[in-house]
Protein backbone atom coordinates (compact mmCIF):
# COMPACT_ATOMS: atom_id res chain seq x y z
CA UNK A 1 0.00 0.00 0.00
CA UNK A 2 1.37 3.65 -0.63
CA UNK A 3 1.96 6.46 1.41
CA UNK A 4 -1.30 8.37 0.21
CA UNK A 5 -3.36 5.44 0.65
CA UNK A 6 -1.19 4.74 4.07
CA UNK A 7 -2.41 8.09 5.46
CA UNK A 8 -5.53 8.24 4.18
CA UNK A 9 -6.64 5.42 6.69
CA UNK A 10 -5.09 7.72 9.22
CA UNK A 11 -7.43 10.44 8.09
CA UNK A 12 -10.84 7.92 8.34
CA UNK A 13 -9.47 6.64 11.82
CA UNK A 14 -9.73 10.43 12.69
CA UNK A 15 -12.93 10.99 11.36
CA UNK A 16 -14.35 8.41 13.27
CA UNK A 17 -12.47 9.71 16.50
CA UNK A 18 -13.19 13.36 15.86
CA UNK A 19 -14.90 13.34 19.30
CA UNK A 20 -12.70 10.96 21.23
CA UNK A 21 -9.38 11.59 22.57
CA UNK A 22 -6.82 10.99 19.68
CA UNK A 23 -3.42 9.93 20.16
CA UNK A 24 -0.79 10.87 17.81
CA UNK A 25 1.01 7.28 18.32
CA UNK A 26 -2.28 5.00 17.86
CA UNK A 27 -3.01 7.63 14.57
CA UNK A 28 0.05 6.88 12.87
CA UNK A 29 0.00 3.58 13.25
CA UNK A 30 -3.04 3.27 11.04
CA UNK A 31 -1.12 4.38 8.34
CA UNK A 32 1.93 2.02 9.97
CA UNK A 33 4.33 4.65 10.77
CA UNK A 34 6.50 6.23 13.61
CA UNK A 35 4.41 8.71 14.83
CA UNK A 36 7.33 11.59 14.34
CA UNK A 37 7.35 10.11 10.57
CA UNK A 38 3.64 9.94 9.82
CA UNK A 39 3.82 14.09 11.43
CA UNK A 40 6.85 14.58 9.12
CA UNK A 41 5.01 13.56 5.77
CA UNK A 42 1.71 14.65 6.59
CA UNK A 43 3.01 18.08 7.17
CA UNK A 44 5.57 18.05 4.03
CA UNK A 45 2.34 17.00 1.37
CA UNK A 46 -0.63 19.27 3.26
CA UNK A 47 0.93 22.17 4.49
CA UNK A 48 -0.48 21.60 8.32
CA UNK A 49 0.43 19.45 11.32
CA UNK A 50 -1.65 16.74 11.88
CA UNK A 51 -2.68 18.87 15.03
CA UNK A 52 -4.14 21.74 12.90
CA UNK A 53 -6.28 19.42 10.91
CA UNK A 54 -7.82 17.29 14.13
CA UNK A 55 -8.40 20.81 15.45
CA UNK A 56 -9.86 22.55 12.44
CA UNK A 57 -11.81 19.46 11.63
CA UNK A 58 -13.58 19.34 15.08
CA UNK A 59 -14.54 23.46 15.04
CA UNK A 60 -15.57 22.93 11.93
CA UNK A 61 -17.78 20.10 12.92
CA UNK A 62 -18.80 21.64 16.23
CA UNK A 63 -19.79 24.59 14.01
CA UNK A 64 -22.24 22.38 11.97
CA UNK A 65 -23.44 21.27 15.38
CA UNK A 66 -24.16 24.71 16.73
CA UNK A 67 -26.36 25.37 13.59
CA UNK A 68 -27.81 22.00 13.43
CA UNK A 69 -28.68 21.35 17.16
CA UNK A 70 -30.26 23.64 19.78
CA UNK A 71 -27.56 21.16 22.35
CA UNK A 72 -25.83 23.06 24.50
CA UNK A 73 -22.36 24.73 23.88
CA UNK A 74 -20.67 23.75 26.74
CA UNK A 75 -21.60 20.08 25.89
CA UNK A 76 -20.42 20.63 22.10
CA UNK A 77 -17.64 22.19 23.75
CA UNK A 78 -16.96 18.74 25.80
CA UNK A 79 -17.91 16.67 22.56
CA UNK A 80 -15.32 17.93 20.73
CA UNK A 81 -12.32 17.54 23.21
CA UNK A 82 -12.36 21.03 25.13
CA UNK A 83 -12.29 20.84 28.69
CA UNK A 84 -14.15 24.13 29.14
CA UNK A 85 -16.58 26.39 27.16
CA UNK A 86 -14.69 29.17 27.56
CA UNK A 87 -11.55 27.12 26.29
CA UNK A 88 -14.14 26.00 23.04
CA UNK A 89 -15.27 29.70 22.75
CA UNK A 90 -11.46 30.92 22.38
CA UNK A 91 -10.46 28.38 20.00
CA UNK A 92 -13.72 29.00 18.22
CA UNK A 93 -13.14 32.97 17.73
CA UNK A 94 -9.26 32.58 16.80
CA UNK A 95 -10.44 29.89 14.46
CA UNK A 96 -13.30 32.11 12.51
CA UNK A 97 -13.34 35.42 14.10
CA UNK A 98 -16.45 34.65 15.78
CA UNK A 99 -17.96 33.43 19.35
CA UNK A 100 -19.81 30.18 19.06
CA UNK A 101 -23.11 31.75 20.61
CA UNK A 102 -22.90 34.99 17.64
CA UNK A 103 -22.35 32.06 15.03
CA UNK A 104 -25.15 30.05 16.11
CA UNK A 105 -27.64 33.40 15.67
CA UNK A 106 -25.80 34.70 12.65
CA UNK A 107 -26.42 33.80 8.81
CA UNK A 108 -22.82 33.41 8.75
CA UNK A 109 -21.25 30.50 6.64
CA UNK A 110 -17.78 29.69 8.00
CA UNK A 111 -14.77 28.43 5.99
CA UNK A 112 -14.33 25.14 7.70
CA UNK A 113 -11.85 22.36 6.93
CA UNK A 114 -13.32 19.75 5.04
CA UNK A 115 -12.12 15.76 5.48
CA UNK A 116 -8.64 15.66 3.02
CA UNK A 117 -8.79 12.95 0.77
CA UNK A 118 -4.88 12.45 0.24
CA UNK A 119 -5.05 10.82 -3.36
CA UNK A 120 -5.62 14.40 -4.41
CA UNK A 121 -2.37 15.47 -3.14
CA UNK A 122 -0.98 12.28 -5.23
CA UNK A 123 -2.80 13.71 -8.51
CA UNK A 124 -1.17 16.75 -7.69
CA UNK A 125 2.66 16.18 -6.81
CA UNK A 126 3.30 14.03 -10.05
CA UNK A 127 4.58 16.61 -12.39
CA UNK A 128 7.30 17.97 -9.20
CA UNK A 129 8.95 14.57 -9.89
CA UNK A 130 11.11 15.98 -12.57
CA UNK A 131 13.61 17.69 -9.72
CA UNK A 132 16.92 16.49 -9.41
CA UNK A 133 16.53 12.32 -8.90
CA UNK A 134 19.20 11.90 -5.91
CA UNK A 135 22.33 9.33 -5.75
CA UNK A 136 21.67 5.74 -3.71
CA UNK A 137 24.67 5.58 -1.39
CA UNK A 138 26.40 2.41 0.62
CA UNK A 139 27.92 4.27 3.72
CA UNK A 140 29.94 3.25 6.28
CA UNK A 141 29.48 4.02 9.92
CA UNK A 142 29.92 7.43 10.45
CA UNK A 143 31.50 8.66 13.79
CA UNK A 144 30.20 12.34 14.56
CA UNK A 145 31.29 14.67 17.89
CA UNK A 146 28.74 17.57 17.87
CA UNK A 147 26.34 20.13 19.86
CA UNK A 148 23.24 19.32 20.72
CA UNK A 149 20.38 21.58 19.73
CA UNK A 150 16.46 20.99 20.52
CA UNK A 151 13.51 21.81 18.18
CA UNK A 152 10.38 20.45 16.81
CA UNK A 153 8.36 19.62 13.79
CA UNK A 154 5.08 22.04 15.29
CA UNK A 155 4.55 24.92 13.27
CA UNK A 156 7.95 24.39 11.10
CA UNK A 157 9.48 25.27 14.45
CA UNK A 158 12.58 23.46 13.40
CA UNK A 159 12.72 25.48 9.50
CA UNK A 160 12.57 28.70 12.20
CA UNK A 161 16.02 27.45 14.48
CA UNK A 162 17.85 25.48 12.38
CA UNK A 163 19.58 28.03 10.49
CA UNK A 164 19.82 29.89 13.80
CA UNK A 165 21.98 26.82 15.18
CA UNK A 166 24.41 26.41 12.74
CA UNK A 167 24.76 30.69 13.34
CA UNK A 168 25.22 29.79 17.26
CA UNK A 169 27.60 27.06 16.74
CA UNK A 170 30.19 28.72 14.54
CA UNK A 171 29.98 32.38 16.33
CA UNK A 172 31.36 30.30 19.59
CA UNK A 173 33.79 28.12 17.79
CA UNK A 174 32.46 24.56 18.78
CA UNK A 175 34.39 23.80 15.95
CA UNK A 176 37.19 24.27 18.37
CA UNK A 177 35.73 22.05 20.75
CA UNK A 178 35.86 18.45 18.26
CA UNK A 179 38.67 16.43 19.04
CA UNK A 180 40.10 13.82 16.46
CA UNK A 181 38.50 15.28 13.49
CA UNK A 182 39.11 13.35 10.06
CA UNK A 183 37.14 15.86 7.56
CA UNK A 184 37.72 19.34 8.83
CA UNK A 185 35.58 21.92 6.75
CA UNK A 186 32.94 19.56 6.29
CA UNK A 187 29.57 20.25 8.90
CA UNK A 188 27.02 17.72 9.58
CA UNK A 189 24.08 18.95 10.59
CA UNK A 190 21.86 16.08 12.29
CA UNK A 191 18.55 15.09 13.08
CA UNK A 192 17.83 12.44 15.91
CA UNK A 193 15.92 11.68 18.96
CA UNK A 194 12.64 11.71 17.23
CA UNK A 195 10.17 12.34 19.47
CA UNK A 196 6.00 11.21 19.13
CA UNK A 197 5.35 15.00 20.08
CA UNK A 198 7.32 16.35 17.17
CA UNK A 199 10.27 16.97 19.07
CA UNK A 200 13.77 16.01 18.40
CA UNK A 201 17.44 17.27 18.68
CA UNK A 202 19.44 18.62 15.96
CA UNK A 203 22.94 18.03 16.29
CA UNK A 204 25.80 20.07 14.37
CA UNK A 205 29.46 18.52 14.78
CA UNK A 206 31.95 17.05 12.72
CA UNK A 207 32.95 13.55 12.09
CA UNK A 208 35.64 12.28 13.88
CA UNK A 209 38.26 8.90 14.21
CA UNK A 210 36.79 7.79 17.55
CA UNK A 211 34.97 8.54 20.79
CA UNK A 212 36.43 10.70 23.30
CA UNK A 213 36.15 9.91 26.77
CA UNK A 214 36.03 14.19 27.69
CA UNK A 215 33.62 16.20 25.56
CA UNK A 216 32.85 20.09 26.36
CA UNK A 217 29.03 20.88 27.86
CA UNK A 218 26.78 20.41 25.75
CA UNK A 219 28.40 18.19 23.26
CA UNK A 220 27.82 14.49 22.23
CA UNK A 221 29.11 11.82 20.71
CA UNK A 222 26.87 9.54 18.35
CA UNK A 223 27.21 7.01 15.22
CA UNK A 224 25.51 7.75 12.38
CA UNK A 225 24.50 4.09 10.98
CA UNK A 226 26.09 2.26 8.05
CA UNK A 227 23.22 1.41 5.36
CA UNK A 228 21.74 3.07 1.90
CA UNK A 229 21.03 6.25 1.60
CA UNK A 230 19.58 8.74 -0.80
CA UNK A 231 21.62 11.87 -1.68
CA UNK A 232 20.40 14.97 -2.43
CA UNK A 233 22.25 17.73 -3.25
CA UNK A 234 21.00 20.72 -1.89
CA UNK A 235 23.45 23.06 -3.02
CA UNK A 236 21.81 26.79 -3.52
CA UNK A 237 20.92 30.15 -1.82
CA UNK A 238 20.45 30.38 2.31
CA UNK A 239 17.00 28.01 2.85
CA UNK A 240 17.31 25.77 -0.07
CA UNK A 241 17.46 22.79 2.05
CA UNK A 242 14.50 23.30 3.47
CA UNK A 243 12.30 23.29 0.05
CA UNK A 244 14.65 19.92 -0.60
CA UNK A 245 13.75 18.80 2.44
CA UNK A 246 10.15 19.48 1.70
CA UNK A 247 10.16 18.14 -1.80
CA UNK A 248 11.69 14.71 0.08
CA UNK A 249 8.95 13.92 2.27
CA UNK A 250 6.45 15.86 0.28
CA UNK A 251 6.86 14.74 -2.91
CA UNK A 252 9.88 12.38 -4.11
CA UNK A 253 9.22 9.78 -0.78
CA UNK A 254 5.49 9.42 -1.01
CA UNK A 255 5.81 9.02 -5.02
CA UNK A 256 8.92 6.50 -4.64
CA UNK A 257 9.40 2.67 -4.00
CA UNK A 258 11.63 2.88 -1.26
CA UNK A 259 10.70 3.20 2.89
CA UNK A 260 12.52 5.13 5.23
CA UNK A 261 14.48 3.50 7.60
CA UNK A 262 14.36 4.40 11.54
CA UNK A 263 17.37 6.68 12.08
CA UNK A 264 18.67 9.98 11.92
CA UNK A 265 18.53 11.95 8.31
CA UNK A 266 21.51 14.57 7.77
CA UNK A 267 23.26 17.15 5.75
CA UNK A 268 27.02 17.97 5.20
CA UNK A 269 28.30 21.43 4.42
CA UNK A 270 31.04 21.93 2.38
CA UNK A 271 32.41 24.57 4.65
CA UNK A 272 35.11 25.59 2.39
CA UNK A 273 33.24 25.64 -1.18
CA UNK A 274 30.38 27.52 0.42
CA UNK A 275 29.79 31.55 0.70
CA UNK A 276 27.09 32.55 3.02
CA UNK A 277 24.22 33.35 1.81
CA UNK A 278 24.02 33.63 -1.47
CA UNK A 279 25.65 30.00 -2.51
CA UNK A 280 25.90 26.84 0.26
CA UNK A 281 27.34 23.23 -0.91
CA UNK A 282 24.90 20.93 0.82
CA UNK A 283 23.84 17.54 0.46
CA UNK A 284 21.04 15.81 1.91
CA UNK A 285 21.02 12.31 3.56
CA UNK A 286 17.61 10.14 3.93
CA UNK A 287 18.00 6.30 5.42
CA UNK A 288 16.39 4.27 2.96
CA UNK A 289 15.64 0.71 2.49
């Protein structure tokens, strides 16, 4: 079965929770993914979190219910997963610029969300194919000493810091901080830790010969695991890697034959062959199986 079909089970598990308590672990698995994963794609082909569509999909149908019904709107409120009607009535007016009670009285029609049907987004994405096809790699184990930087998927939260860490890493000369480094000039930047909330650490380092037993605050030491992977290059402007990044998971993934493997994804910098920010020499690296 294929991504888009994968996740639209997701979305019908959803629609028949809409008014129960959804978990973000027990949704992905309907589509038989990680949870960060299934948050990772869904976001890269829609646009949204996964969060912003269970939330705009129950206003929307707590909306219907307000004109529909003559039911309470503290109990709609509770139907739909608020704790409190005041809690409802703030997410309601943010949502549609509205209170629930002036809806209900109005002639109003709201733009609501409607259910996504994700083989429309596969109808769609076919023609993007045509960028850049990437390289299948064999790599070795790769040893990495780096700093360790938090963020999360929510609200491209991690588009937003990312550049900001690599900015914080170099004005304090971590660089200075690697011991037994074997490809000087060249900066991974890492992401690992996944997290079912969207969170996960992003961690920018160098590759090195071995472990060391003594590493500065706030450093690490990890393995990056041997295995295939696809390489993209990324090489362009300041925030090209994040529309490759996008096109991976939005587009070439979805529309490919291969899986994802669990593990970290990175990117290398070719420190020396790159100016800032007009031209960066980046590749992109995706487990794959």
């Amino acid at each position: 079965m294929d991504y888009f079909k994968r996740i639209q089970c997701a979305i019908e598990f959803i629609e028949l929770n809409l008014r129960e308590d959804l978990n973000i672990t027990e949704v992905a698995s309907q589509a038989c993914f990680s949870a960060f994963h299934f948050q990772r794609v869904f976001q890269a082909i829609s646009g949204f979190t996964v969060q912003q569509y269970i939330r705009r999909r129950r206003l929307s149908e707590a909306a219907a219910r307000l004109k529909q019904s003559s039911q309470k709107v503290l109990d709609i409120a509770i139907e739909y997963q608020y704790n409190s009607q005041e809690a409802f009535t703030r997410a309601f007016e943010k949502s549609f610029g509205i209170t629930p009670g002036k809806y209900r009285d109005s002639d109003i029609e709201l733009p609501g969300q409607s259910k996504i049907n994700f083989l429309d987004y596969q109808k769609n994405t076919k023609g993007d194919l045509d960028m850049k096809k990437p390289v299948m790699r064999q790599l070795e184990t790769i040893k990495i000493i780096g700093h360790e930087y938090k963020t999360n998927l929510n609200n491209e939260q991690h588009y937003k810091e990312i550049p900001g860490f690599y900015d914080h890493f170099g004005a304090n000369e971590y660089f200075m901080c690697i011991p037994n480094k074997i490809a000087p000039g060249m900066s991974y930047g890492i992401a690992c830790r996944f997290e079912d909330d969207g969170a996960f650490s992003f961690v920018v380092g160098e590759a090195v010969g071995k472990e060391s037993n003594e590493l500065a605050e706030g450093f690490i030491y990890m393995e990056i695991p041997a295995g295939k992977y696809a390489e993209f290059d990324a090489s362009g402007s300041n925030g090209r890697v994040q529309d490759v990044r996008d096109f991976i998971y939005g587009i070439w993934l979805p529309n490919s034959n291969f899986e994802r493997r669990e593990g970290p994804d990175f990117e290398i910098t070719d420190v020396m062959n790159s100016s800032f920010p007009d031209h960066l020499s980046i590749k992109v690296y995706i487990p794959i199986e």
